[in-house]
Protein backbone atom coordinates (compact mmCIF):
# COMPACT_ATOMS: atom_id res chain seq x y z
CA UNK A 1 -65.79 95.99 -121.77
CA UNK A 2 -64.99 92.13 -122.95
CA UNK A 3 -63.98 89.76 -120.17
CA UNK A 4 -61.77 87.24 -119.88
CA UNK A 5 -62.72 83.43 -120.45
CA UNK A 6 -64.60 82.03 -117.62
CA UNK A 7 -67.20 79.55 -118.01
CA UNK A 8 -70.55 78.61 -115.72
CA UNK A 9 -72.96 75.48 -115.99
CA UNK A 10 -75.66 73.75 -114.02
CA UNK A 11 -77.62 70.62 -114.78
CA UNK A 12 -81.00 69.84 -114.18
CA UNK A 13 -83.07 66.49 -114.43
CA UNK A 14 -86.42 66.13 -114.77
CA UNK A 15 -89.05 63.00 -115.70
CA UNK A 16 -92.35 62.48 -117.30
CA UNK A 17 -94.00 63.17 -114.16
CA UNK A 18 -92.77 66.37 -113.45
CA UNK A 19 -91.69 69.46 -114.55
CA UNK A 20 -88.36 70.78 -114.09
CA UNK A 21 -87.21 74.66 -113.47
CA UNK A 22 -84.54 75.55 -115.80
CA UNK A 23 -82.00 77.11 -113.75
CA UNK A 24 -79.60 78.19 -116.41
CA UNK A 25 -77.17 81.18 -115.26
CA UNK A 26 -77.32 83.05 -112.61
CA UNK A 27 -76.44 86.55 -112.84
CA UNK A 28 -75.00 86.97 -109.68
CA UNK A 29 -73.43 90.99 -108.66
CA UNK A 30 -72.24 92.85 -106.23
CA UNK A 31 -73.38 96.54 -105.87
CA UNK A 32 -72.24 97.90 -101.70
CA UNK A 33 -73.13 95.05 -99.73
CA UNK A 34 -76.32 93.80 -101.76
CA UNK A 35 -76.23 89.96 -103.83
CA UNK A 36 -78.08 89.44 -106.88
CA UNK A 37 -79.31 85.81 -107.71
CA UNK A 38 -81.46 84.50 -110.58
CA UNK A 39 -84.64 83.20 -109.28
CA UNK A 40 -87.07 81.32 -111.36
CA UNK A 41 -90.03 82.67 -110.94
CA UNK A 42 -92.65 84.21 -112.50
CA UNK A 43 -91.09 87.47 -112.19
CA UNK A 44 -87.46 86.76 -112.78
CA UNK A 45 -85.69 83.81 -115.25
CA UNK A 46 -82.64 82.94 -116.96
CA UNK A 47 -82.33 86.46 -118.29
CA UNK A 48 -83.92 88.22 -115.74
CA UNK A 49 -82.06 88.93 -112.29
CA UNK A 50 -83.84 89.87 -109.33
CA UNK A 51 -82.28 90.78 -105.66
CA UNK A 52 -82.02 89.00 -102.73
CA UNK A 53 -82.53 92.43 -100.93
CA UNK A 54 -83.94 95.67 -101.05
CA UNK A 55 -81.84 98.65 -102.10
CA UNK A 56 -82.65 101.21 -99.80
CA UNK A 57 -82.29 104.13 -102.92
CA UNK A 58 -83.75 103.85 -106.40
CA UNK A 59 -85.15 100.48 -107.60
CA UNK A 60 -83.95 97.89 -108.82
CA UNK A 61 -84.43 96.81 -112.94
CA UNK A 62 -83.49 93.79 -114.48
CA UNK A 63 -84.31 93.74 -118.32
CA UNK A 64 -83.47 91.68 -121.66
CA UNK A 65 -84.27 91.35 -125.28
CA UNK A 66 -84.30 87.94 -127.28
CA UNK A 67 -84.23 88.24 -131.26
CA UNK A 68 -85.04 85.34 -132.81
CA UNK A 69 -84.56 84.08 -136.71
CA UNK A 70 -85.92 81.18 -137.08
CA UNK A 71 -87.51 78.85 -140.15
CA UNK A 72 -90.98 79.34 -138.33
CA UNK A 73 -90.31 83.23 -138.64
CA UNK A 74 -88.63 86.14 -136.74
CA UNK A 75 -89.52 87.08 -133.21
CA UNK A 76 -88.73 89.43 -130.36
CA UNK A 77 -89.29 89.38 -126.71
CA UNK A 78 -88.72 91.58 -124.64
CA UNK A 79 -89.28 91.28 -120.37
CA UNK A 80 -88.18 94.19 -117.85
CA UNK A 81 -88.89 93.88 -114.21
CA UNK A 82 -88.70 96.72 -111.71
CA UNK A 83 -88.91 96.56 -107.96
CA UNK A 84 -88.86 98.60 -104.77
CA UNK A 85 -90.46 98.82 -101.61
CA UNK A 86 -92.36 100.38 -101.74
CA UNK A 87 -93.40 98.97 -105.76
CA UNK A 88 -93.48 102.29 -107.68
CA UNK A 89 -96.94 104.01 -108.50
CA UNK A 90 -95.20 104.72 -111.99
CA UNK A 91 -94.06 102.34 -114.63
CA UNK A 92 -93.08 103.60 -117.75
CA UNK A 93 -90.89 101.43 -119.97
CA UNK A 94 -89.49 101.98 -123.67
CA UNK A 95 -87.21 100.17 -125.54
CA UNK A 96 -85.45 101.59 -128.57
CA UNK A 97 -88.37 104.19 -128.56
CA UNK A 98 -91.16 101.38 -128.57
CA UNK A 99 -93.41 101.81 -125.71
CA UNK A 100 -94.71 98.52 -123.62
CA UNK A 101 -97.69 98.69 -122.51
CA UNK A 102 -98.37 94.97 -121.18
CA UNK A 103 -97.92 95.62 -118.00
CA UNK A 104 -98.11 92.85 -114.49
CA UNK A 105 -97.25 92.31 -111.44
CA UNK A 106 -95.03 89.14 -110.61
CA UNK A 107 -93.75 87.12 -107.75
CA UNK A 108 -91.28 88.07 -106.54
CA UNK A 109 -93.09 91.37 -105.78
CA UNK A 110 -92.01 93.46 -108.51
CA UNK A 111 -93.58 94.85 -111.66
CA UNK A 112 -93.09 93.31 -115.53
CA UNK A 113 -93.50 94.73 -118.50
CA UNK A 114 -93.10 92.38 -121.77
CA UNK A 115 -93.23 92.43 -125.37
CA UNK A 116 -93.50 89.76 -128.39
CA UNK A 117 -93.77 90.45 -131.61
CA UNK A 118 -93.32 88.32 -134.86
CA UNK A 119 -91.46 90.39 -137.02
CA UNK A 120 -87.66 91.85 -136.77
CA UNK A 121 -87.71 95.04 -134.67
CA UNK A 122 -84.16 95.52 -134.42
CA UNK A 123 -81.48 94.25 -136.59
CA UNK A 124 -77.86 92.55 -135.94
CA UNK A 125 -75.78 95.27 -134.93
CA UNK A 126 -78.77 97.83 -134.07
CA UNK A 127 -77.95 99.58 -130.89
CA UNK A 128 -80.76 98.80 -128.48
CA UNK A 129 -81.62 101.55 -125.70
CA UNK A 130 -84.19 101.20 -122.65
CA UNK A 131 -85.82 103.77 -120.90
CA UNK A 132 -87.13 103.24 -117.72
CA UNK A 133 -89.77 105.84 -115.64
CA UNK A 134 -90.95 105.63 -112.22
CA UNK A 135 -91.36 108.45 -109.74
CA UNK A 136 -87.37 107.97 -108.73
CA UNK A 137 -86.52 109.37 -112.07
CA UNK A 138 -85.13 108.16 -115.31
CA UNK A 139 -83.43 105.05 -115.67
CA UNK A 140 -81.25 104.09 -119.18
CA UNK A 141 -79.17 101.27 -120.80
CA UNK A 142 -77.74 100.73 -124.20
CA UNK A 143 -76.48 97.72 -125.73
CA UNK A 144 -76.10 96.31 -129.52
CA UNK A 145 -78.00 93.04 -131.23
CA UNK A 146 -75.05 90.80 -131.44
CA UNK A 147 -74.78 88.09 -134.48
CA UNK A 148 -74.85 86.86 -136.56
CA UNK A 149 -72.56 83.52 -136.15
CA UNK A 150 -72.50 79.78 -137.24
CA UNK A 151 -72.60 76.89 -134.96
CA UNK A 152 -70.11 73.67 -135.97
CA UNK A 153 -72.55 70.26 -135.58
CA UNK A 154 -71.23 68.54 -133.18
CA UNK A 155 -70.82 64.55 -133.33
CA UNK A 156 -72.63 62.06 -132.00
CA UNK A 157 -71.11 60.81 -128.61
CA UNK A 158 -72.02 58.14 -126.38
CA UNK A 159 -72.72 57.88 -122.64
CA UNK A 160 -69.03 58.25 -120.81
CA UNK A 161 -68.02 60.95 -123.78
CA UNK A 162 -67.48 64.37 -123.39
CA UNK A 163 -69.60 66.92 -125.26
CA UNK A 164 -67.43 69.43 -127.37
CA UNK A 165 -69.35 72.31 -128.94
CA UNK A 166 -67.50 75.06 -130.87
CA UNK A 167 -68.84 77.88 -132.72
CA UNK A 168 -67.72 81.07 -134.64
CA UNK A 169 -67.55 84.11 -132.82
CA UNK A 170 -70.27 87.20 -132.93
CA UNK A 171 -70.24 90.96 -133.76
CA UNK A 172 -71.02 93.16 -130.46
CA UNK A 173 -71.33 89.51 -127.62
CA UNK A 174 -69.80 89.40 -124.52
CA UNK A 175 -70.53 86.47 -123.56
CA UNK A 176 -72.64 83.25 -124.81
CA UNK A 177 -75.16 80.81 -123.58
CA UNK A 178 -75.32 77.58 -124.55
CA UNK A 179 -78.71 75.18 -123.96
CA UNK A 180 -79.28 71.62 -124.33
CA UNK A 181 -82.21 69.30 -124.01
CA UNK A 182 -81.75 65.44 -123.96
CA UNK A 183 -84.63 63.27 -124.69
CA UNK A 184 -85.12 59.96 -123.54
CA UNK A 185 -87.30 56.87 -124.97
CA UNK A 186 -89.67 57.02 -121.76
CA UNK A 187 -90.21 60.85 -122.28
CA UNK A 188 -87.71 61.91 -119.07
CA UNK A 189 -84.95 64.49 -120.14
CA UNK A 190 -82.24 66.36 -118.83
CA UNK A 191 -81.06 70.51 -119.39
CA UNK A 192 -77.63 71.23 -119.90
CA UNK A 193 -76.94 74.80 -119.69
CA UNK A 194 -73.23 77.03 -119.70
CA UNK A 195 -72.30 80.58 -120.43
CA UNK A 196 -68.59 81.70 -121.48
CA UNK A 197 -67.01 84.51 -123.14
CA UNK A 198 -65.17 82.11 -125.55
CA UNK A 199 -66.31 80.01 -128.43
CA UNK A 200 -66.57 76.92 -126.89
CA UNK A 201 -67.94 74.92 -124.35
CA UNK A 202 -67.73 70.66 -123.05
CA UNK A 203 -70.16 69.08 -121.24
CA UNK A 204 -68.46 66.69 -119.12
CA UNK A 205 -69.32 62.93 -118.68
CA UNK A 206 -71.33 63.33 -115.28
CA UNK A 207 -73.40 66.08 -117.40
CA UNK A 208 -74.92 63.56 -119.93
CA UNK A 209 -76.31 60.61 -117.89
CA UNK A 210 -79.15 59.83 -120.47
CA UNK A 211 -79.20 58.29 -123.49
CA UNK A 212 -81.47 59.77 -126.17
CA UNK A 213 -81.60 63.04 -128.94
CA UNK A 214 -80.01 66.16 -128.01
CA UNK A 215 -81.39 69.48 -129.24
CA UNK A 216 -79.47 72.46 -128.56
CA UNK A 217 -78.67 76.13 -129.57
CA UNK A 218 -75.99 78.73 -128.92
CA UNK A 219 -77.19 82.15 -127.94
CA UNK A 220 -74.96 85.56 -128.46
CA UNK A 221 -75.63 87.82 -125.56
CA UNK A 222 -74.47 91.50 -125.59
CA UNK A 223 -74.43 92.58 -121.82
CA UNK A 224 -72.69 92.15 -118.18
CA UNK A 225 -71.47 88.55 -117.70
CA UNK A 226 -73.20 86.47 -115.24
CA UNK A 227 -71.07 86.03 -112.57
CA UNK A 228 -69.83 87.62 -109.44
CA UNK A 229 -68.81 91.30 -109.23
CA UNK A 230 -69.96 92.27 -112.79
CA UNK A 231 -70.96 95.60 -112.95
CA UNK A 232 -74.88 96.82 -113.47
CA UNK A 233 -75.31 98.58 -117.00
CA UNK A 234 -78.29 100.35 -115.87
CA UNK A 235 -77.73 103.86 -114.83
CA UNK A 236 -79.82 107.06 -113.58
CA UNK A 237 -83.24 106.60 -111.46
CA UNK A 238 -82.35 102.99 -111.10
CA UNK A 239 -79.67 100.49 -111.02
CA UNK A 240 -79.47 96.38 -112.44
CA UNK A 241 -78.68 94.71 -116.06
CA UNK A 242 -79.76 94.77 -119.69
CA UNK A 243 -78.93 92.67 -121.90
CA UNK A 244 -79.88 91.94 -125.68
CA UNK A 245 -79.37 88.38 -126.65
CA UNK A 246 -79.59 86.47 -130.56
CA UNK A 247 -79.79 83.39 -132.07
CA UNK A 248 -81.02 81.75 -135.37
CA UNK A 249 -80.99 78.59 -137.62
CA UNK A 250 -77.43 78.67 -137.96
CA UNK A 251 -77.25 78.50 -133.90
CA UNK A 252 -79.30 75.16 -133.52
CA UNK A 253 -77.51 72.01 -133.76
CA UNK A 254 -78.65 68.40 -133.08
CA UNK A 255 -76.72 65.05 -132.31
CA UNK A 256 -77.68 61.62 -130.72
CA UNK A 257 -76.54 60.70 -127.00
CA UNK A 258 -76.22 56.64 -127.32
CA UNK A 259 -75.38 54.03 -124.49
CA UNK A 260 -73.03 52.06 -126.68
CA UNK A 261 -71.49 50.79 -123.20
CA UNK A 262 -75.49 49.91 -121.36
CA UNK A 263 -74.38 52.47 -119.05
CA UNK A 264 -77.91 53.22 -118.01
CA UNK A 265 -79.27 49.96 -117.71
């Protein structure tokens, strides 16, 4: 299924002295009465979603795949948490009939399984299953590596501009993320952050408040949207999201953020 245009974005500031939590999208869901949030936490992030309350039936799985091609190399991750009350006694997780073995527990309570490995496991295209065992059954989702696409370098702007970024489209995404960091002279930044299901995406004025070099990337996800009332695609002994996600040197693009106007003086 490929949804209409709809866009999301947060912003988050951070300084030298601290450390910021990216909060990037939130998958949020409904399934009966229960809400899904993202929370940033050692068990759940941008691409994992975790519950805000039990399901009283099977549990509850929230998985994704990042491919990476990159000058530095190819790389895949993979993360899949599962969690119940109570936590099951049996964790048994395969993806695209690779078994993961690396298996803790996280907070919130639930159990992660992850993978990384340098090389390319599954290619553009490659339809990526998971397979999911605890002792509620079997629990399975499907969906392709999307990509590969080009990303059109922005232009500079200036404090008081508006960000355009525009990019072609990918085989097999639903939807895209795009991530920014800003870097300032005194080492404080900001992350810009938006998902959409077209090909491009503005950062507004009250977005980009610092002056400095902006690194970003555009990321082709295959997989439910996040926002409200998408649909799980994770069916059988257990019920939440997959998704596979892609990016590589033709997603990156760079630009400087100047304060032509001493805006942040």
């Amino acid at each position: 299924m490929r949804l209409s245009i709809r866009v999301t974005s947060t912003r988050l500031e951070m300084n030298s002295c601290g450390t910021g939590l990216r909060t990037g999208r939130a998958f949020a869901a409904s399934v009966g009465a229960v809400l899904l949030t993202v929370a940033l936490l050692a068990g759940c992030s941008d691409d994992i979603v975790c519950p805000v309350d039990e399901s009283d039936g099977d549990p509850f799985i929230g998985a994704s795949i990042l491919e990476t091609r990159l000058a530095g190399g190819d790389h895949a991750s993979v993360r899949v948490f599962c969690t119940s009350d109570p936590l099951p006694a049996i964790f048994v997780v395969s993806v695209s009939d690779r078994s993961i073995s690396e298996i803790s527990v996280g907070d919130p309570l639930g159990l992660i399984a992850t993978l990384e490995e340098d090389a390319i496991i599954w290619q553009n295209g490659q339809h990526c299953s998971l397979k999911v065992t605890t002792e509620w059954g079997f629990a399975t989702a499907g969906e392709p590596v999307p990509g590969p696409f080009s990303v059109t370098q922005p232009a500079d702007v200036s404090l008081g501009d508006t960000l355009f970024v525009g990019w072609m489209s990918a085989e097999d995404a639903d939807y895209y993320r795009v991530e920014c960091v800003i870097k300032g002279a005194r080492g404080d930044s900001i992350v810009l952050s938006k998902a959409t299901t077209g090909t491009t995406a503005a950062f507004e004025p009250a977005d980009i408040t610092l002056p400095g070099e902006l690194g970003g990337k555009v990321v082709a996800v295959a997989g439910p949207y996040p926002g409200s009332g998408t649909d799980g695609n994770i069916a059988g002994g257990g019920w939440g999201y997959f998704i596979v996600s892609y990016y590589d040197s033709l997603s990156l693009f760079e630009l400087t953020v100047a304060d032509t106007a001493n805006i942040a003086s």
